[in-house]
C-alpha atoms as a PDB file:
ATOM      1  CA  UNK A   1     -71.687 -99.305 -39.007  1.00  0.00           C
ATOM      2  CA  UNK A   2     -70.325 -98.013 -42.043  1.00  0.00           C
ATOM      3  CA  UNK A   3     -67.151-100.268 -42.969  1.00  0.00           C
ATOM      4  CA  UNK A   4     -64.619 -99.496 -46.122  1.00  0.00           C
ATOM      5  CA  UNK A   5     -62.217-102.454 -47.799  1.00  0.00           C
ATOM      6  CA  UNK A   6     -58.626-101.091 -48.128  1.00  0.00           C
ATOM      7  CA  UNK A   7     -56.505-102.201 -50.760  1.00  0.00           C
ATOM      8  CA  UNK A   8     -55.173-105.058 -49.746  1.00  0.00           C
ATOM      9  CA  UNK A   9     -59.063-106.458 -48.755  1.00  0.00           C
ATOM     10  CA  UNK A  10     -58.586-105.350 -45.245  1.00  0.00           C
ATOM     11  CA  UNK A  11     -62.392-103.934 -43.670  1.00  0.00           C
ATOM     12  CA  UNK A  12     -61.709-100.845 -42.022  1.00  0.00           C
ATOM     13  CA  UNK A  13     -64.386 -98.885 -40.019  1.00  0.00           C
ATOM     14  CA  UNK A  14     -65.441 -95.736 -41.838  1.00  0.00           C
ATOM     15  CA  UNK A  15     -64.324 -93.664 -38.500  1.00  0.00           C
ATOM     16  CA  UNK A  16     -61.202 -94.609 -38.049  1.00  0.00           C
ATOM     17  CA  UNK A  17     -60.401 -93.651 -41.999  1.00  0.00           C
ATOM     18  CA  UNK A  18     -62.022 -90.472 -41.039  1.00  0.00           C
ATOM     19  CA  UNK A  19     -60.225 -90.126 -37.837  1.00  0.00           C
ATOM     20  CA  UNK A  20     -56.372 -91.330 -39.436  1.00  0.00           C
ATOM     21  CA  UNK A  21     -57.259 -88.597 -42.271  1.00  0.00           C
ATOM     22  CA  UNK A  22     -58.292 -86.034 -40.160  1.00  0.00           C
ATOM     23  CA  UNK A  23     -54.743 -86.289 -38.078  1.00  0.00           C
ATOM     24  CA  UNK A  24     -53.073 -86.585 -41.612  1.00  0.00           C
ATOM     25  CA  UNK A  25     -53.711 -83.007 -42.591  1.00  0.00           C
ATOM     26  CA  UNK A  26     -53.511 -81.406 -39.776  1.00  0.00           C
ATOM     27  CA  UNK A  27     -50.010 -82.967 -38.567  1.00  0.00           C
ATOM     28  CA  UNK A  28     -47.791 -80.963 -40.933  1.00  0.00           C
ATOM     29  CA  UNK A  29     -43.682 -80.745 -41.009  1.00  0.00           C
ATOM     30  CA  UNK A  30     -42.940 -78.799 -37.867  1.00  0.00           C
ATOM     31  CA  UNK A  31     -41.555 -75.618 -38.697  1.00  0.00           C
ATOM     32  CA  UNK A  32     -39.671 -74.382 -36.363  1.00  0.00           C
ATOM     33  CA  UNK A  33     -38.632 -69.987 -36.167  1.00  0.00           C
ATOM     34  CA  UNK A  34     -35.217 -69.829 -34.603  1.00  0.00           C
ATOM     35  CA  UNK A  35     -35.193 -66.557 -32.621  1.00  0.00           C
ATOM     36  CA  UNK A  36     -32.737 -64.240 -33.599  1.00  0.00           C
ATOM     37  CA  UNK A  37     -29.698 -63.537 -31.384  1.00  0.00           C
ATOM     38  CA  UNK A  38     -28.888 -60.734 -29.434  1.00  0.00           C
ATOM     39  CA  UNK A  39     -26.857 -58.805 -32.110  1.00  0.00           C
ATOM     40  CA  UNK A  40     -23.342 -58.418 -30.044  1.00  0.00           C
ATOM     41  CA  UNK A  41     -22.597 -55.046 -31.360  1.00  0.00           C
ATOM     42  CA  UNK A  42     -25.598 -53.405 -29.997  1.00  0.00           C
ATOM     43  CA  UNK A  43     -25.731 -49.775 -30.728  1.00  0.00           C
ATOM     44  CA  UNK A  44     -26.809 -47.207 -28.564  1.00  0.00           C
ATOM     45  CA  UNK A  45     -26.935 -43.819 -28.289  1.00  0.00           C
ATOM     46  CA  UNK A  46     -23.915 -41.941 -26.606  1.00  0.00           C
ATOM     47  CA  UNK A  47     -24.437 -40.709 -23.206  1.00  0.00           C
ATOM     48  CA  UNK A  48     -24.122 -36.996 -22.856  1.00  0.00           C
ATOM     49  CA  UNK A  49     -21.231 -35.894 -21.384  1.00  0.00           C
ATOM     50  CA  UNK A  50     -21.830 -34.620 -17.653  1.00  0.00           C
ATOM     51  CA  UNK A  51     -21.241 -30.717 -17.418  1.00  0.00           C
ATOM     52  CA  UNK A  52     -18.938 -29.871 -15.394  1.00  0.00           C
ATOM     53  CA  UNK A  53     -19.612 -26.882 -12.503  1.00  0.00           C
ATOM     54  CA  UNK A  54     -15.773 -25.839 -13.128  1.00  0.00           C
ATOM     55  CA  UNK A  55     -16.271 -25.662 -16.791  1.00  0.00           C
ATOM     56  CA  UNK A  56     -17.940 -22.446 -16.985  1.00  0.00           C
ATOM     57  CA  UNK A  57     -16.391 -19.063 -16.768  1.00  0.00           C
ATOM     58  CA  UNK A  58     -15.575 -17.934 -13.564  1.00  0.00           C
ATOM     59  CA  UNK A  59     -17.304 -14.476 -12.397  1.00  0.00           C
ATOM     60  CA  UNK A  60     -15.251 -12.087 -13.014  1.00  0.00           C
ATOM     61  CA  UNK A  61     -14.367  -9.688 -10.063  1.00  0.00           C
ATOM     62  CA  UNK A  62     -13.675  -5.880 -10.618  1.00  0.00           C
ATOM     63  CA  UNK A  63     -11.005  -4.397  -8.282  1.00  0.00           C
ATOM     64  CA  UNK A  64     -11.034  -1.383  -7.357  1.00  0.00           C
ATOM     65  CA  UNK A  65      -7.488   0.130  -8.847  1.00  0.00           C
ATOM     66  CA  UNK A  66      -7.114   3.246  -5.656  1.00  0.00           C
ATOM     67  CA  UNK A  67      -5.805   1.052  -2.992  1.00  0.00           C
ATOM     68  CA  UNK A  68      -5.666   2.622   0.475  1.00  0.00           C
ATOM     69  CA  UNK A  69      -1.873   3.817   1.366  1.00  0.00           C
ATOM     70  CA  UNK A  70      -0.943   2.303   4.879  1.00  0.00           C
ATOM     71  CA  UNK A  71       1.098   4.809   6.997  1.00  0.00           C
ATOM     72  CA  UNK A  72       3.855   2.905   7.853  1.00  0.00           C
ATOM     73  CA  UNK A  73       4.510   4.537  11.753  1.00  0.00           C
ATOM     74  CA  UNK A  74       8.415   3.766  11.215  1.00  0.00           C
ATOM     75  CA  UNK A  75       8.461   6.683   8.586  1.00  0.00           C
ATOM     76  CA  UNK A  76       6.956   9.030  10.318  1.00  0.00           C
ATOM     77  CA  UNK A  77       9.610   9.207  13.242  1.00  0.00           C
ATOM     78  CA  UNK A  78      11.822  11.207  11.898  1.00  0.00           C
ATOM     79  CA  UNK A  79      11.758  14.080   9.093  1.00  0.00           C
ATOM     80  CA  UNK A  80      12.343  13.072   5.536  1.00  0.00           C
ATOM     81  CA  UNK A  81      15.925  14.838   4.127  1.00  0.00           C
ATOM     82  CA  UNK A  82      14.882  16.506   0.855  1.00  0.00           C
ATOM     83  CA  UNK A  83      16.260  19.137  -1.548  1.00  0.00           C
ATOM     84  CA  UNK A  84      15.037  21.734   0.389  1.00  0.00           C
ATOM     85  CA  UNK A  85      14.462  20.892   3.999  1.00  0.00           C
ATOM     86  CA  UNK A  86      17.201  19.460   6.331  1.00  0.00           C
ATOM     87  CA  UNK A  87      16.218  16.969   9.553  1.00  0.00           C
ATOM     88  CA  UNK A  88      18.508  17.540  12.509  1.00  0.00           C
ATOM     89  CA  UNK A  89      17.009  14.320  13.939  1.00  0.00           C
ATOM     90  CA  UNK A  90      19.100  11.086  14.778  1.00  0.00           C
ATOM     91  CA  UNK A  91      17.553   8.666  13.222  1.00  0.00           C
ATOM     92  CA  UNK A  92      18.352   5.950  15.394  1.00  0.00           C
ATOM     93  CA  UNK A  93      18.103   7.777  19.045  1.00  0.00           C
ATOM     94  CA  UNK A  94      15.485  10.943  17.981  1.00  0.00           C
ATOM     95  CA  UNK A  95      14.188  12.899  19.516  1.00  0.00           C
ATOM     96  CA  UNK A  96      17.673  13.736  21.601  1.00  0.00           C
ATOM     97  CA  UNK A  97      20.036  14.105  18.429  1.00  0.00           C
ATOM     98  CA  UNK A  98      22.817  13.770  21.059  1.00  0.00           C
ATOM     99  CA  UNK A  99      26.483  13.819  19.228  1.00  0.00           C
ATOM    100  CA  UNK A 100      28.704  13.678  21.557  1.00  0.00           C
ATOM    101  CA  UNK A 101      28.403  10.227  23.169  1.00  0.00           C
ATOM    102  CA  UNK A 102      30.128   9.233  26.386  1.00  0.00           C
ATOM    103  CA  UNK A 103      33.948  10.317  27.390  1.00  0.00           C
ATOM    104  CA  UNK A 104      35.916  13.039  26.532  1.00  0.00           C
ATOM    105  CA  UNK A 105      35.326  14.380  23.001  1.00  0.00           C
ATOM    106  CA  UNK A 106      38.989  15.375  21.061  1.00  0.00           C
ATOM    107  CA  UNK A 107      38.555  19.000  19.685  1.00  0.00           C
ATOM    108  CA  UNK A 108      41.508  20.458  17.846  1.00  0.00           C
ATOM    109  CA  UNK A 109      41.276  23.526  14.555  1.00  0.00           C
ATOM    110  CA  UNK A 110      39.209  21.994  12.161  1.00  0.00           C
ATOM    111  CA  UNK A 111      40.240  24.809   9.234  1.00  0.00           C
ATOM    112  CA  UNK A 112      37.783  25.692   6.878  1.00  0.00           C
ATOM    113  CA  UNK A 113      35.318  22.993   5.801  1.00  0.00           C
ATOM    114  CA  UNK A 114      31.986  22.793   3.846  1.00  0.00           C
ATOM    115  CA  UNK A 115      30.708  19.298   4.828  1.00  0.00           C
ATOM    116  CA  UNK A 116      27.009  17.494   4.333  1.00  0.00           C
ATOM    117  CA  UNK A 117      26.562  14.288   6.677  1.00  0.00           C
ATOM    118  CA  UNK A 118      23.691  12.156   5.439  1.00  0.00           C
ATOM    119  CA  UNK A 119      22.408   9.921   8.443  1.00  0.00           C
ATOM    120  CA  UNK A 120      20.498   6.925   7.793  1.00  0.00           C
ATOM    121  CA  UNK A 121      19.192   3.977   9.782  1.00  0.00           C
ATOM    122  CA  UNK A 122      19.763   1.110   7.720  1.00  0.00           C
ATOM    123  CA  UNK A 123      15.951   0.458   6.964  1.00  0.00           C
ATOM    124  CA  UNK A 124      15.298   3.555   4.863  1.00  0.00           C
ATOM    125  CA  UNK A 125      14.797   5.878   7.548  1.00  0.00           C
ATOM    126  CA  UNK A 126      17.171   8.981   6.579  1.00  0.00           C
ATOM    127  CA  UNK A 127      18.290  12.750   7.752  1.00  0.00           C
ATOM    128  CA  UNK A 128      20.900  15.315   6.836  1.00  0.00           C
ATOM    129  CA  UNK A 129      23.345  17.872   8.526  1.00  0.00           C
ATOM    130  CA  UNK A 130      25.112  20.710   7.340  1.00  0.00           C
ATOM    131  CA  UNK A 131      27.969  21.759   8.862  1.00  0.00           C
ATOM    132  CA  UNK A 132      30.490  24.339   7.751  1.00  0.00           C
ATOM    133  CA  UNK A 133      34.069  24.937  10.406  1.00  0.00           C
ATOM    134  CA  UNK A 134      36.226  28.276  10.205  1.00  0.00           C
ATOM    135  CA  UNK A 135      33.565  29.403  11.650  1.00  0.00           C
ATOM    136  CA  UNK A 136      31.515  26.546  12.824  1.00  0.00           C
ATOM    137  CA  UNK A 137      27.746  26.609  11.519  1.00  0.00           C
ATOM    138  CA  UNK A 138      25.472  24.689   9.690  1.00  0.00           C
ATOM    139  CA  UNK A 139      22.437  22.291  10.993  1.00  0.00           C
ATOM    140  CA  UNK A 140      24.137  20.134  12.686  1.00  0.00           C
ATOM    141  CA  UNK A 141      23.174  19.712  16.711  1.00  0.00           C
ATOM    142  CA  UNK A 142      26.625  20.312  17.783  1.00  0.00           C
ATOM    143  CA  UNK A 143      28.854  22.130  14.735  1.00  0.00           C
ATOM    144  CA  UNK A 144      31.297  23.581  17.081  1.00  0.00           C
ATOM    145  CA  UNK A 145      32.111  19.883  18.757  1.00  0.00           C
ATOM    146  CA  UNK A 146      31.994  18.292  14.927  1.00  0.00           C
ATOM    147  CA  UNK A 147      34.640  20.770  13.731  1.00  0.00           C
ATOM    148  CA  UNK A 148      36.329  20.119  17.025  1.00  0.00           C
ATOM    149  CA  UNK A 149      36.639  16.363  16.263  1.00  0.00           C
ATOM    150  CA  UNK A 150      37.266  16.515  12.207  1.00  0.00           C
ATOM    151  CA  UNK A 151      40.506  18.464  13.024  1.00  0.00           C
ATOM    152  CA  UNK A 152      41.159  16.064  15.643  1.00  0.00           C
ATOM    153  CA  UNK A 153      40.428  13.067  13.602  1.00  0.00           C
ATOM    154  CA  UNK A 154      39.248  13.190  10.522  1.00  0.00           C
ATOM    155  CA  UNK A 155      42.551  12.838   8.558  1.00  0.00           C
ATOM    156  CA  UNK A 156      42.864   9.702   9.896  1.00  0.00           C
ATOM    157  CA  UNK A 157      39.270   8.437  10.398  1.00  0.00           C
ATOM    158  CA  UNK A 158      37.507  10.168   6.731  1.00  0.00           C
ATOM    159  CA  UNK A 159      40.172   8.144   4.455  1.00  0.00           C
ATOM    160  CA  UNK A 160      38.390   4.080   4.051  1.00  0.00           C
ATOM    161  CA  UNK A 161      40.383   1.508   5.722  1.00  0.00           C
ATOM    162  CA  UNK A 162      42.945  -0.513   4.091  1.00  0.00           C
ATOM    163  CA  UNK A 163      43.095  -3.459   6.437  1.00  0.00           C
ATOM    164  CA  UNK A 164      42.556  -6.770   5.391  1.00  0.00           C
ATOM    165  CA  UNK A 165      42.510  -8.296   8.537  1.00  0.00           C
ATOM    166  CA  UNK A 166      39.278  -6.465  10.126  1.00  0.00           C
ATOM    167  CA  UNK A 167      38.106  -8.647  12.537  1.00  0.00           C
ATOM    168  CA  UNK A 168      34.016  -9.717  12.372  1.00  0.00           C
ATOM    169  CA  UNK A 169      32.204  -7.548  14.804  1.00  0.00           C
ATOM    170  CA  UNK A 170      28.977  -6.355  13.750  1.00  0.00           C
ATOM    171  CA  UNK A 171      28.195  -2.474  15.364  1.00  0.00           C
ATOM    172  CA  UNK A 172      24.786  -2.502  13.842  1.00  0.00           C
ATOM    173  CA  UNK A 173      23.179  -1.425  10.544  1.00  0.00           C
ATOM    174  CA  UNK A 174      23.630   2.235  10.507  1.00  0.00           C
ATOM    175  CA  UNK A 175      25.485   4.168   7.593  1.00  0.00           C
ATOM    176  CA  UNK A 176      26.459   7.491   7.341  1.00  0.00           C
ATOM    177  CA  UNK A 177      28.091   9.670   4.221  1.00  0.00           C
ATOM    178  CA  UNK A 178      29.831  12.449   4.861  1.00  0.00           C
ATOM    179  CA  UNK A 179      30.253  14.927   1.029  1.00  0.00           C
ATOM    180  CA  UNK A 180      31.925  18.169   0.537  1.00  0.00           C
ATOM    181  CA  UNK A 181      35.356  19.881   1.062  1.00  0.00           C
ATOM    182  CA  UNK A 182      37.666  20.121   4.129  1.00  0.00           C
ATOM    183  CA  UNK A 183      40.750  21.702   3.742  1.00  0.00           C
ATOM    184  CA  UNK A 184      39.885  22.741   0.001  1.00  0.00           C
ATOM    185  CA  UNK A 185      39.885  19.091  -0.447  1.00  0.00           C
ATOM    186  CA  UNK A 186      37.035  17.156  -1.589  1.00  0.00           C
ATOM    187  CA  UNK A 187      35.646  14.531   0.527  1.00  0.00           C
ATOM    188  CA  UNK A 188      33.162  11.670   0.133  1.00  0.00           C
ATOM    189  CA  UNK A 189      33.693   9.400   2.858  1.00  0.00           C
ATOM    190  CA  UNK A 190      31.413   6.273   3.963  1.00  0.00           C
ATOM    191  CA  UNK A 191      30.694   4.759   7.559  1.00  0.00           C
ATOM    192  CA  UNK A 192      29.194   1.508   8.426  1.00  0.00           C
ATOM    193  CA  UNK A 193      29.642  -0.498  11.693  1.00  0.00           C
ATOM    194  CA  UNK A 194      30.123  -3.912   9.955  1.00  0.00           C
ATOM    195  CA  UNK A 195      33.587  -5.086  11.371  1.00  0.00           C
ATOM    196  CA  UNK A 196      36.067  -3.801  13.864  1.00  0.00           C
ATOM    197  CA  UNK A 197      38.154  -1.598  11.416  1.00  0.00           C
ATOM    198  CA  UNK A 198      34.631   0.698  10.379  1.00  0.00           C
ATOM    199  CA  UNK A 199      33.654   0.271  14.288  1.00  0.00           C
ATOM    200  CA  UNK A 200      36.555   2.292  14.686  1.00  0.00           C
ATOM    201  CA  UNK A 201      36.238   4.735  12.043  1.00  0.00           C
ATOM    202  CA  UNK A 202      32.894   6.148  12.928  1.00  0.00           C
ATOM    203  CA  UNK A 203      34.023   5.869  17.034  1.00  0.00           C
ATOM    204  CA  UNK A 204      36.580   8.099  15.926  1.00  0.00           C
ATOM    205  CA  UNK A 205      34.531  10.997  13.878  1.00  0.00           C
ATOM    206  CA  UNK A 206      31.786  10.553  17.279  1.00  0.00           C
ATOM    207  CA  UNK A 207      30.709  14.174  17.782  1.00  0.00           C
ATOM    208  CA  UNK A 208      30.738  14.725  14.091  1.00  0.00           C
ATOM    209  CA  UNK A 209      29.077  11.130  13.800  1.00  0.00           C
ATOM    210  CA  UNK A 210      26.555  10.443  16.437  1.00  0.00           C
ATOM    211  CA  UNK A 211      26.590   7.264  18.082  1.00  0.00           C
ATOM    212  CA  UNK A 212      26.106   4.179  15.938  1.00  0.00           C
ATOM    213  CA  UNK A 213      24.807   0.707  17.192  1.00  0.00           C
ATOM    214  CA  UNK A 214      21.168  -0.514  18.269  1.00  0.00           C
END
Protein backbone atom coordinates (compact mmCIF):
# COMPACT_ATOMS: atom_id res chain seq x y z
CA UNK A 1 0.00 0.00 0.00
CA UNK A 2 1.38 3.07 -1.19
CA UNK A 3 1.42 5.62 1.89
CA UNK A 4 2.52 9.58 1.59
CA UNK A 5 3.77 11.78 4.90
CA UNK A 6 1.88 15.13 4.94
CA UNK A 7 3.40 18.05 6.29
CA UNK A 8 2.94 17.92 9.57
CA UNK A 9 4.45 13.94 9.56
CA UNK A 10 0.99 12.61 9.33
CA UNK A 11 1.02 9.00 6.89
CA UNK A 12 -1.71 9.32 4.61
CA UNK A 13 -2.76 6.49 2.17
CA UNK A 14 -1.88 7.37 -1.41
CA UNK A 15 -5.83 6.86 -2.30
CA UNK A 16 -7.34 8.89 -0.20
CA UNK A 17 -4.84 11.95 -1.45
CA UNK A 18 -5.96 10.82 -4.79
CA UNK A 19 -9.52 10.55 -3.88
CA UNK A 20 -9.62 14.26 -1.62
CA UNK A 21 -7.85 15.74 -4.93
CA UNK A 22 -9.96 14.30 -7.29
CA UNK A 23 -13.23 15.92 -5.37
CA UNK A 24 -11.05 19.16 -5.08
CA UNK A 25 -11.19 19.99 -8.75
CA UNK A 26 -14.12 18.94 -9.65
CA UNK A 27 -16.21 20.72 -6.71
CA UNK A 28 -16.03 24.26 -8.12
CA UNK A 29 -17.97 27.63 -6.79
CA UNK A 30 -21.55 26.90 -7.75
CA UNK A 31 -22.63 29.18 -10.27
CA UNK A 32 -25.84 29.66 -10.29
CA UNK A 33 -28.01 31.36 -13.88
CA UNK A 34 -30.94 33.25 -12.47
CA UNK A 35 -33.69 32.89 -15.10
CA UNK A 36 -34.85 35.92 -16.47
CA UNK A 37 -38.32 37.27 -15.59
CA UNK A 38 -41.26 37.45 -17.51
CA UNK A 39 -40.71 40.99 -18.97
CA UNK A 40 -44.17 42.74 -17.65
CA UNK A 41 -44.62 44.82 -20.67
CA UNK A 42 -44.89 42.02 -23.05
CA UNK A 43 -45.49 43.13 -26.54
CA UNK A 44 -47.63 41.63 -28.91
CA UNK A 45 -48.96 42.13 -31.99
CA UNK A 46 -52.40 44.02 -32.29
CA UNK A 47 -55.34 41.98 -33.02
CA UNK A 48 -57.06 42.87 -36.23
CA UNK A 49 -60.00 44.60 -35.90
CA UNK A 50 -63.18 42.32 -36.64
CA UNK A 51 -65.00 43.53 -39.94
CA UNK A 52 -68.02 44.43 -39.50
CA UNK A 53 -71.09 42.94 -41.97
CA UNK A 54 -72.75 46.59 -41.60
CA UNK A 55 -69.60 48.28 -42.58
CA UNK A 56 -69.77 47.77 -46.16
CA UNK A 57 -71.85 49.64 -48.63
CA UNK A 58 -75.22 48.75 -48.80
CA UNK A 59 -76.56 47.49 -52.40
CA UNK A 60 -77.85 50.00 -53.92
CA UNK A 61 -81.49 49.60 -55.26
CA UNK A 62 -82.68 51.31 -58.57
CA UNK A 63 -86.35 52.47 -58.52
CA UNK A 64 -88.13 52.60 -61.12
CA UNK A 65 -89.11 56.60 -61.43
CA UNK A 66 -92.96 55.81 -63.58
CA UNK A 67 -94.98 54.88 -60.63
CA UNK A 68 -98.40 53.41 -61.42
CA UNK A 69 -101.32 56.21 -60.93
CA UNK A 70 -104.08 54.66 -58.60
CA UNK A 71 -107.63 55.66 -59.76
CA UNK A 72 -108.96 56.96 -56.84
CA UNK A 73 -113.00 55.67 -57.41
CA UNK A 74 -114.14 58.93 -55.35
CA UNK A 75 -113.03 61.08 -58.44
CA UNK A 76 -114.54 59.43 -60.84
CA UNK A 77 -118.23 59.96 -59.51
CA UNK A 78 -118.87 62.92 -60.74
CA UNK A 79 -117.56 65.08 -63.86
CA UNK A 80 -114.60 67.30 -63.34
CA UNK A 81 -115.75 71.35 -63.85
CA UNK A 82 -113.18 72.71 -66.32
CA UNK A 83 -112.79 75.74 -68.62
CA UNK A 84 -114.69 74.26 -71.11
CA UNK A 85 -117.05 71.59 -69.94
CA UNK A 86 -119.74 72.17 -67.21
CA UNK A 87 -121.03 69.03 -64.75
CA UNK A 88 -124.70 69.33 -63.90
CA UNK A 89 -124.04 66.62 -61.28
CA UNK A 90 -124.59 67.11 -57.41
CA UNK A 91 -121.76 66.20 -56.05
CA UNK A 92 -122.96 65.02 -52.90
CA UNK A 93 -126.44 63.19 -54.03
CA UNK A 94 -125.44 62.40 -58.08
CA UNK A 95 -126.75 60.94 -60.08
CA UNK A 96 -130.37 62.75 -59.18
CA UNK A 97 -129.04 66.49 -59.18
CA UNK A 98 -132.36 67.17 -57.38
CA UNK A 99 -132.62 71.13 -56.37
CA UNK A 100 -135.51 71.58 -55.01
CA UNK A 101 -135.48 69.67 -51.70
CA UNK A 102 -138.56 69.03 -49.60
CA UNK A 103 -141.54 71.77 -48.99
CA UNK A 104 -142.71 74.42 -50.88
CA UNK A 105 -140.03 76.22 -52.93
CA UNK A 106 -140.53 80.45 -52.80
CA UNK A 107 -140.46 81.68 -56.50
CA UNK A 108 -140.86 85.39 -57.05
CA UNK A 109 -139.15 87.72 -60.50
CA UNK A 110 -135.70 87.07 -60.28
CA UNK A 111 -134.78 90.15 -62.97
CA UNK A 112 -132.02 89.70 -65.10
CA UNK A 113 -129.05 87.73 -63.75
CA UNK A 114 -125.83 86.11 -65.15
CA UNK A 115 -124.82 83.76 -62.27
CA UNK A 116 -122.05 80.68 -62.09
CA UNK A 117 -122.63 78.30 -58.93
CA UNK A 118 -119.54 76.23 -58.28
CA UNK A 119 -120.60 73.03 -56.20
CA UNK A 120 -118.13 71.20 -54.30
CA UNK A 121 -118.11 68.39 -51.76
CA UNK A 122 -115.72 69.36 -49.29
CA UNK A 123 -113.08 66.59 -50.25
CA UNK A 124 -112.14 67.93 -53.67
CA UNK A 125 -114.89 66.54 -55.52
CA UNK A 126 -116.30 69.67 -57.62
CA UNK A 127 -119.08 70.75 -60.44
CA UNK A 128 -120.45 73.92 -61.96
CA UNK A 129 -123.86 75.50 -63.08
CA UNK A 130 -124.71 78.20 -65.21
CA UNK A 131 -127.65 79.87 -64.84
CA UNK A 132 -128.83 83.08 -66.44
CA UNK A 133 -132.88 84.59 -65.19
CA UNK A 134 -134.88 87.17 -67.46
CA UNK A 135 -135.20 84.49 -69.23
CA UNK A 136 -134.20 81.56 -67.20
CA UNK A 137 -131.39 79.29 -68.89
CA UNK A 138 -128.17 78.07 -68.30
CA UNK A 139 -126.97 74.38 -67.02
CA UNK A 140 -128.39 74.31 -64.13
CA UNK A 141 -131.06 71.20 -63.41
CA UNK A 142 -133.76 73.50 -62.49
CA UNK A 143 -132.97 77.38 -63.84
CA UNK A 144 -136.52 78.35 -63.84
CA UNK A 145 -136.98 77.24 -59.88
CA UNK A 146 -133.27 78.93 -59.13
CA UNK A 147 -134.40 82.27 -60.61
CA UNK A 148 -137.64 81.63 -58.81
CA UNK A 149 -135.87 81.47 -55.41
CA UNK A 150 -132.93 84.27 -56.01
CA UNK A 151 -135.79 86.84 -56.43
CA UNK A 152 -137.39 85.36 -53.55
CA UNK A 153 -134.35 85.25 -51.44
CA UNK A 154 -131.34 86.06 -52.53
CA UNK A 155 -131.18 89.71 -51.31
CA UNK A 156 -131.32 88.52 -48.11
CA UNK A 157 -129.60 85.09 -48.21
CA UNK A 158 -126.40 86.11 -51.08
CA UNK A 159 -125.10 89.06 -48.63
CA UNK A 160 -122.53 86.96 -45.66
CA UNK A 161 -123.93 87.04 -42.28
CA UNK A 162 -123.11 89.55 -39.77
CA UNK A 163 -124.07 87.71 -36.62
CA UNK A 164 -121.82 87.13 -33.98
CA UNK A 165 -123.82 84.99 -32.07
CA UNK A 166 -124.22 81.93 -34.67
CA UNK A 167 -124.87 79.16 -32.71
CA UNK A 168 -122.45 75.75 -33.29
CA UNK A 169 -124.32 73.42 -35.52
CA UNK A 170 -122.36 71.70 -38.00
CA UNK A 171 -124.65 71.03 -41.55
CA UNK A 172 -121.80 69.15 -43.06
CA UNK A 173 -118.74 69.95 -45.21
CA UNK A 174 -120.19 71.14 -48.38
CA UNK A 175 -119.36 74.68 -49.95
CA UNK A 176 -120.77 76.34 -52.66
CA UNK A 177 -119.76 79.87 -54.58
CA UNK A 178 -122.06 81.52 -56.35
CA UNK A 179 -120.00 84.55 -59.11
CA UNK A 180 -121.51 86.88 -61.52
CA UNK A 181 -124.15 89.71 -61.71
CA UNK A 182 -127.81 89.90 -60.54
CA UNK A 183 -129.49 92.93 -60.89
CA UNK A 184 -126.41 94.56 -62.81
CA UNK A 185 -124.78 94.00 -59.56
CA UNK A 186 -121.84 91.93 -59.06
CA UNK A 187 -122.00 89.05 -56.82
CA UNK A 188 -119.52 86.65 -55.21
CA UNK A 189 -121.19 85.05 -52.47
CA UNK A 190 -119.93 81.92 -50.28
CA UNK A 191 -121.99 79.00 -48.55
CA UNK A 192 -120.86 76.59 -46.00
CA UNK A 193 -123.03 74.68 -43.44
CA UNK A 194 -120.66 75.28 -40.45
CA UNK A 195 -123.04 76.99 -37.84
CA UNK A 196 -126.67 77.87 -37.66
CA UNK A 197 -126.43 81.39 -39.31
CA UNK A 198 -124.72 79.67 -42.89
CA UNK A 199 -127.29 76.61 -42.20
CA UNK A 200 -129.68 79.16 -42.89
CA UNK A 201 -128.23 80.92 -45.69
CA UNK A 202 -127.86 78.07 -48.07
CA UNK A 203 -131.63 76.62 -46.69
CA UNK A 204 -132.71 79.78 -47.95
CA UNK A 205 -131.08 79.92 -51.71
CA UNK A 206 -132.40 75.73 -51.75
CA UNK A 207 -133.56 75.40 -55.37
CA UNK A 208 -130.76 77.60 -56.49
CA UNK A 209 -128.50 75.64 -53.89
CA UNK A 210 -129.22 72.00 -53.75
CA UNK A 211 -129.47 70.40 -50.56
CA UNK A 212 -126.43 70.52 -48.30
CA UNK A 213 -125.64 68.01 -45.40
CA UNK A 214 -124.38 64.23 -45.46
Amino acid sequence: MVTLRTARGAVVPAAVVLLATTLAACSGPATVTPSAAPSSSTTSAPAAAPTSASSSAPTSKTRSATRTARQDPVATRTVYAGPDRTSTLVPWDEPTAKVTGSGRTPSAAAGSANLKILLDDGFGIRATWTLTCDPAGGSHPAAAVACGVLGANGAKALKASTSTTCAEQYGGPQKALVTGTWRGAPVKSQFTLENVCEVERWTAMIGLLPPGGV
